[in-house]
N, C-alpha and C. Protein backbone atom coordinates (compact mmCIF):
# COMPACT_ATOMS: atom_id res chain seq x y z
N UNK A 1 -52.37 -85.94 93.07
CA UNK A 1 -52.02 -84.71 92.39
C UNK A 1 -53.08 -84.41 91.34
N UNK A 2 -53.53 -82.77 91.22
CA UNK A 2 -54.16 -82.86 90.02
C UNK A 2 -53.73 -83.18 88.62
N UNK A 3 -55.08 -83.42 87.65
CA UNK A 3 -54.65 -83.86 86.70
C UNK A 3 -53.61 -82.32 85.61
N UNK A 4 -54.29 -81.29 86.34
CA UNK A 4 -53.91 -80.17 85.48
C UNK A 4 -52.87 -79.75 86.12
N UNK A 5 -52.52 -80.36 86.86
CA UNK A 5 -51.03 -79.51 87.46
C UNK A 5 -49.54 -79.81 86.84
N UNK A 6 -48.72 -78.85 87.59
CA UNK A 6 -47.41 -79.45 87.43
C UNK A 6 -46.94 -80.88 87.07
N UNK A 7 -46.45 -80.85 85.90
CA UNK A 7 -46.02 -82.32 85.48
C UNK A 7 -46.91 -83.25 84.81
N UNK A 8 -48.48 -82.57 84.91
CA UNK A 8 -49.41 -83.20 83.67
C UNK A 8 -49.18 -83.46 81.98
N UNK A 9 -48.24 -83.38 81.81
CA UNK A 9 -47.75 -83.14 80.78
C UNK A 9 -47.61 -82.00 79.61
N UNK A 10 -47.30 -82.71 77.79
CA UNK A 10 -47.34 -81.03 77.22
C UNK A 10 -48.74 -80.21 77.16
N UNK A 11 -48.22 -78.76 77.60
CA UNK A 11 -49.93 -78.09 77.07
C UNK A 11 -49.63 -78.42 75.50
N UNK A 12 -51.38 -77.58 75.30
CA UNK A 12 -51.20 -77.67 73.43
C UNK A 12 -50.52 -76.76 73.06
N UNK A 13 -50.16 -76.70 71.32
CA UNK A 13 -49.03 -75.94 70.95
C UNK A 13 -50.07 -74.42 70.77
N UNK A 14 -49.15 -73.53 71.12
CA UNK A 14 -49.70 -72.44 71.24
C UNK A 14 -50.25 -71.95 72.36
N UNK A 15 -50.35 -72.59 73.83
CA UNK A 15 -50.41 -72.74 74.77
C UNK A 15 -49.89 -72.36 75.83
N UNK A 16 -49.88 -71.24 76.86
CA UNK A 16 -48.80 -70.92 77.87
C UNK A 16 -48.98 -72.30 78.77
N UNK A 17 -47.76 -73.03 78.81
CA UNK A 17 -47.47 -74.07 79.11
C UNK A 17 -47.83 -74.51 80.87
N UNK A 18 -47.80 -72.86 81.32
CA UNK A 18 -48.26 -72.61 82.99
C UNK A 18 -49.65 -72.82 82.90
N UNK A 19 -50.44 -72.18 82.38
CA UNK A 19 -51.78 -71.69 82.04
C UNK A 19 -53.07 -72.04 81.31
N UNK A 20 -52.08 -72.83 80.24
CA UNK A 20 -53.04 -73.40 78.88
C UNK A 20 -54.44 -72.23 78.45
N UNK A 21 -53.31 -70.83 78.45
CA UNK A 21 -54.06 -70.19 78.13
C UNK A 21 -53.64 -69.75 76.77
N UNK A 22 -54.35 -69.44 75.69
CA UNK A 22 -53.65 -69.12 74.09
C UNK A 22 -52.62 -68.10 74.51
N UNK A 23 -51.53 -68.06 73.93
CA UNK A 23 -50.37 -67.21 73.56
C UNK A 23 -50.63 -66.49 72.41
N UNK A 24 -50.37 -65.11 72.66
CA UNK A 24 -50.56 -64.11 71.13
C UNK A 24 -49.61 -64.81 69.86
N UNK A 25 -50.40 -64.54 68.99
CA UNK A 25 -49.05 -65.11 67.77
C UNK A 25 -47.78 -64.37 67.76
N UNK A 26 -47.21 -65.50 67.37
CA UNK A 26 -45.32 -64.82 67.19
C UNK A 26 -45.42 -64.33 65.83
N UNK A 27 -44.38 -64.06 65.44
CA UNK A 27 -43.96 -63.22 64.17
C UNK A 27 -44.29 -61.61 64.03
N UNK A 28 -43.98 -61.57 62.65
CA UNK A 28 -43.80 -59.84 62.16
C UNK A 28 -45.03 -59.51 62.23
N UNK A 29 -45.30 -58.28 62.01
CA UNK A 29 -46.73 -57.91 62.23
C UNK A 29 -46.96 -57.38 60.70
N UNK A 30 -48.05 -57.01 60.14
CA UNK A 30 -48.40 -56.76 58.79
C UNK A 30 -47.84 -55.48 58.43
N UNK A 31 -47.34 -54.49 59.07
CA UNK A 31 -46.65 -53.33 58.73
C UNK A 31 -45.37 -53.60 58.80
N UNK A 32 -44.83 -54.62 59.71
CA UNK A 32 -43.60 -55.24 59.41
C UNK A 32 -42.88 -55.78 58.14
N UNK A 33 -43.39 -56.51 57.90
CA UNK A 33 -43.84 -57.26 56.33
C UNK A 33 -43.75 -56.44 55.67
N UNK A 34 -44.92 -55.93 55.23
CA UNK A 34 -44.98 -55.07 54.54
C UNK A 34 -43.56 -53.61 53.92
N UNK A 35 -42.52 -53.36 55.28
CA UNK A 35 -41.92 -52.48 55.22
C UNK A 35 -40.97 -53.41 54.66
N UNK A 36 -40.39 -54.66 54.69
CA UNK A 36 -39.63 -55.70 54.55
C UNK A 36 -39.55 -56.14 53.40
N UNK A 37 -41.03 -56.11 52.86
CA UNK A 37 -41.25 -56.15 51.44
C UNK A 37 -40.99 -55.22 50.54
N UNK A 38 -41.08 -53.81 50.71
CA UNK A 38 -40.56 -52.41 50.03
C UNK A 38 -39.05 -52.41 49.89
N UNK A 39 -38.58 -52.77 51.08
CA UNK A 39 -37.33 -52.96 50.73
C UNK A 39 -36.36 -53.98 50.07
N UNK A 40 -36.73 -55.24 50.05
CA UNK A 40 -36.67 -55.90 49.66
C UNK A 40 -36.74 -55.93 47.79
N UNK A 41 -38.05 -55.45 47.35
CA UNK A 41 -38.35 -54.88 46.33
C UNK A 41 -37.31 -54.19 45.33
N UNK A 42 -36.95 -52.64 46.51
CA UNK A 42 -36.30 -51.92 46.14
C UNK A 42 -34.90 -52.12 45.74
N UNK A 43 -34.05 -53.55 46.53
CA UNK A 43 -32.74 -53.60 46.39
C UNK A 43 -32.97 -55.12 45.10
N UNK A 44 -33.84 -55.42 45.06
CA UNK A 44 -34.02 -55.99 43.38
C UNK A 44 -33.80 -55.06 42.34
N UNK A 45 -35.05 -54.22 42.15
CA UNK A 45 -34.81 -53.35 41.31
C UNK A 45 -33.84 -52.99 41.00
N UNK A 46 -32.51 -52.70 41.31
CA UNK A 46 -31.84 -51.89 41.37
C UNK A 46 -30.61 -52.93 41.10
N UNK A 47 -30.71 -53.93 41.12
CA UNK A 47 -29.95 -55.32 40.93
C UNK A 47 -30.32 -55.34 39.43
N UNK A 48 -31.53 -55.40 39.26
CA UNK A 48 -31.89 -56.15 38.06
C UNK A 48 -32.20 -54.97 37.23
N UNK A 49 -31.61 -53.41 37.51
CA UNK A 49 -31.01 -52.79 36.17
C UNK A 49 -29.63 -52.78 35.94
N UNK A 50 -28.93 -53.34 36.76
CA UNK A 50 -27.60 -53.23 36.52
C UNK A 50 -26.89 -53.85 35.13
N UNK A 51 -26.43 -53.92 34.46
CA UNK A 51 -26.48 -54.65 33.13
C UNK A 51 -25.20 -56.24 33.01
N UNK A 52 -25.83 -56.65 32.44
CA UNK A 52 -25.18 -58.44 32.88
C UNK A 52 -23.78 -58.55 32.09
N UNK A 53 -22.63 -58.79 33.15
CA UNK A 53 -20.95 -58.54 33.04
C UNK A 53 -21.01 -59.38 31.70
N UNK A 54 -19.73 -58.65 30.70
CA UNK A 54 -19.89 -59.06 29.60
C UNK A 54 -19.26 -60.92 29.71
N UNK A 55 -18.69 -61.02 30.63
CA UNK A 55 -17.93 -62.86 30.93
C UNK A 55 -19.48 -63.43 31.04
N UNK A 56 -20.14 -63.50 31.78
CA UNK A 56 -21.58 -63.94 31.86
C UNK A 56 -21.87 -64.13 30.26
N UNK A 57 -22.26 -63.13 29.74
CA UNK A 57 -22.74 -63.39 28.37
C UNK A 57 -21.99 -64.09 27.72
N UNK A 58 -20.80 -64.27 27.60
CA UNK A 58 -19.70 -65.19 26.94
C UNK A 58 -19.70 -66.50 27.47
N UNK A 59 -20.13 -66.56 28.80
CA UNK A 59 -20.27 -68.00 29.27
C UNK A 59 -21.64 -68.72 28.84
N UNK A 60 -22.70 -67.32 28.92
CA UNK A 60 -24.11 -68.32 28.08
C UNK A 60 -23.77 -68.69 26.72
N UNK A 61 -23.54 -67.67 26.19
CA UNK A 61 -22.96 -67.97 24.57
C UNK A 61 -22.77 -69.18 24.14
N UNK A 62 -21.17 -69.49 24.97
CA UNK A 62 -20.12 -70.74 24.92
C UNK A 62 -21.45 -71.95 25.85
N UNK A 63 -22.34 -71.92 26.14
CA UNK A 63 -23.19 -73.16 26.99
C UNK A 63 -24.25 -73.25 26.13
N UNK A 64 -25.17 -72.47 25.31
CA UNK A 64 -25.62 -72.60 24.09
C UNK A 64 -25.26 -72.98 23.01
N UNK A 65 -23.89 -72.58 22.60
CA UNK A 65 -23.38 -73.32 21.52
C UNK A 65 -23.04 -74.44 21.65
N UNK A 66 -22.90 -75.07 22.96
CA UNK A 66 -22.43 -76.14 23.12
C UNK A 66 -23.89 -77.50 23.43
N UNK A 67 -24.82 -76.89 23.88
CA UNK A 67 -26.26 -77.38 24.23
C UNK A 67 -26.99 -77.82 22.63
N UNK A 68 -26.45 -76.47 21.38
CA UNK A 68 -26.69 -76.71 20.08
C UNK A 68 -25.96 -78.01 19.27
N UNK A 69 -24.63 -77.48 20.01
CA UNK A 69 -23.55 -78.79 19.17
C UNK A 69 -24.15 -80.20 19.73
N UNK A 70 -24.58 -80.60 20.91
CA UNK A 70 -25.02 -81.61 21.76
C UNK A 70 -26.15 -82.68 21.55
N UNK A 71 -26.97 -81.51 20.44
CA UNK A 71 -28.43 -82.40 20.53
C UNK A 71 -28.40 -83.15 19.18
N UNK A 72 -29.12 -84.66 19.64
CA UNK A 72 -29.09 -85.12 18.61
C UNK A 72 -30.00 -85.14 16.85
N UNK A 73 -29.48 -84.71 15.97
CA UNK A 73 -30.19 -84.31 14.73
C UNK A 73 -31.07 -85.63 14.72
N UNK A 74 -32.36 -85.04 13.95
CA UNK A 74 -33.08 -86.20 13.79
C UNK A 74 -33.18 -86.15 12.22
């Protein structure tokens, strides 16, 4: 049997495994990305004007005062 045939084992990675000819790259393409990233962006923004629930601030508060009460005076 040849050495390149059927059952020669793995091609290399990236490899059509029939062929051992390069395979186009996988993934998003740069306008992909890119559009993925705008949006992405956009639903931050829009997060991070929202203003921080007043329990949040009462819980840093109460974890600061308590981080203050905690440390040891020198």
């Amino acid at each position: 049997m040849d050495e390149n045939g059927p059952g020669a084992g793995p091609s290399p990675e990236g490899a059509d495994p029939k062929t051992g000819d390069s395979l186009p790259e996988q993934g998003l393409s740069d306008h992909t990305q890119k559009r993925i990233g705008l949006h992405l962006r956009a639903m931050y923004d829009t997060i991070v004007q929202q203003p921080v629930p007043d329990r949040f601030r009462d819980l840093i508060a109460k974890l600061d005062a308590s981080a203050t009460n905690s440390e040891p005076s020198s």
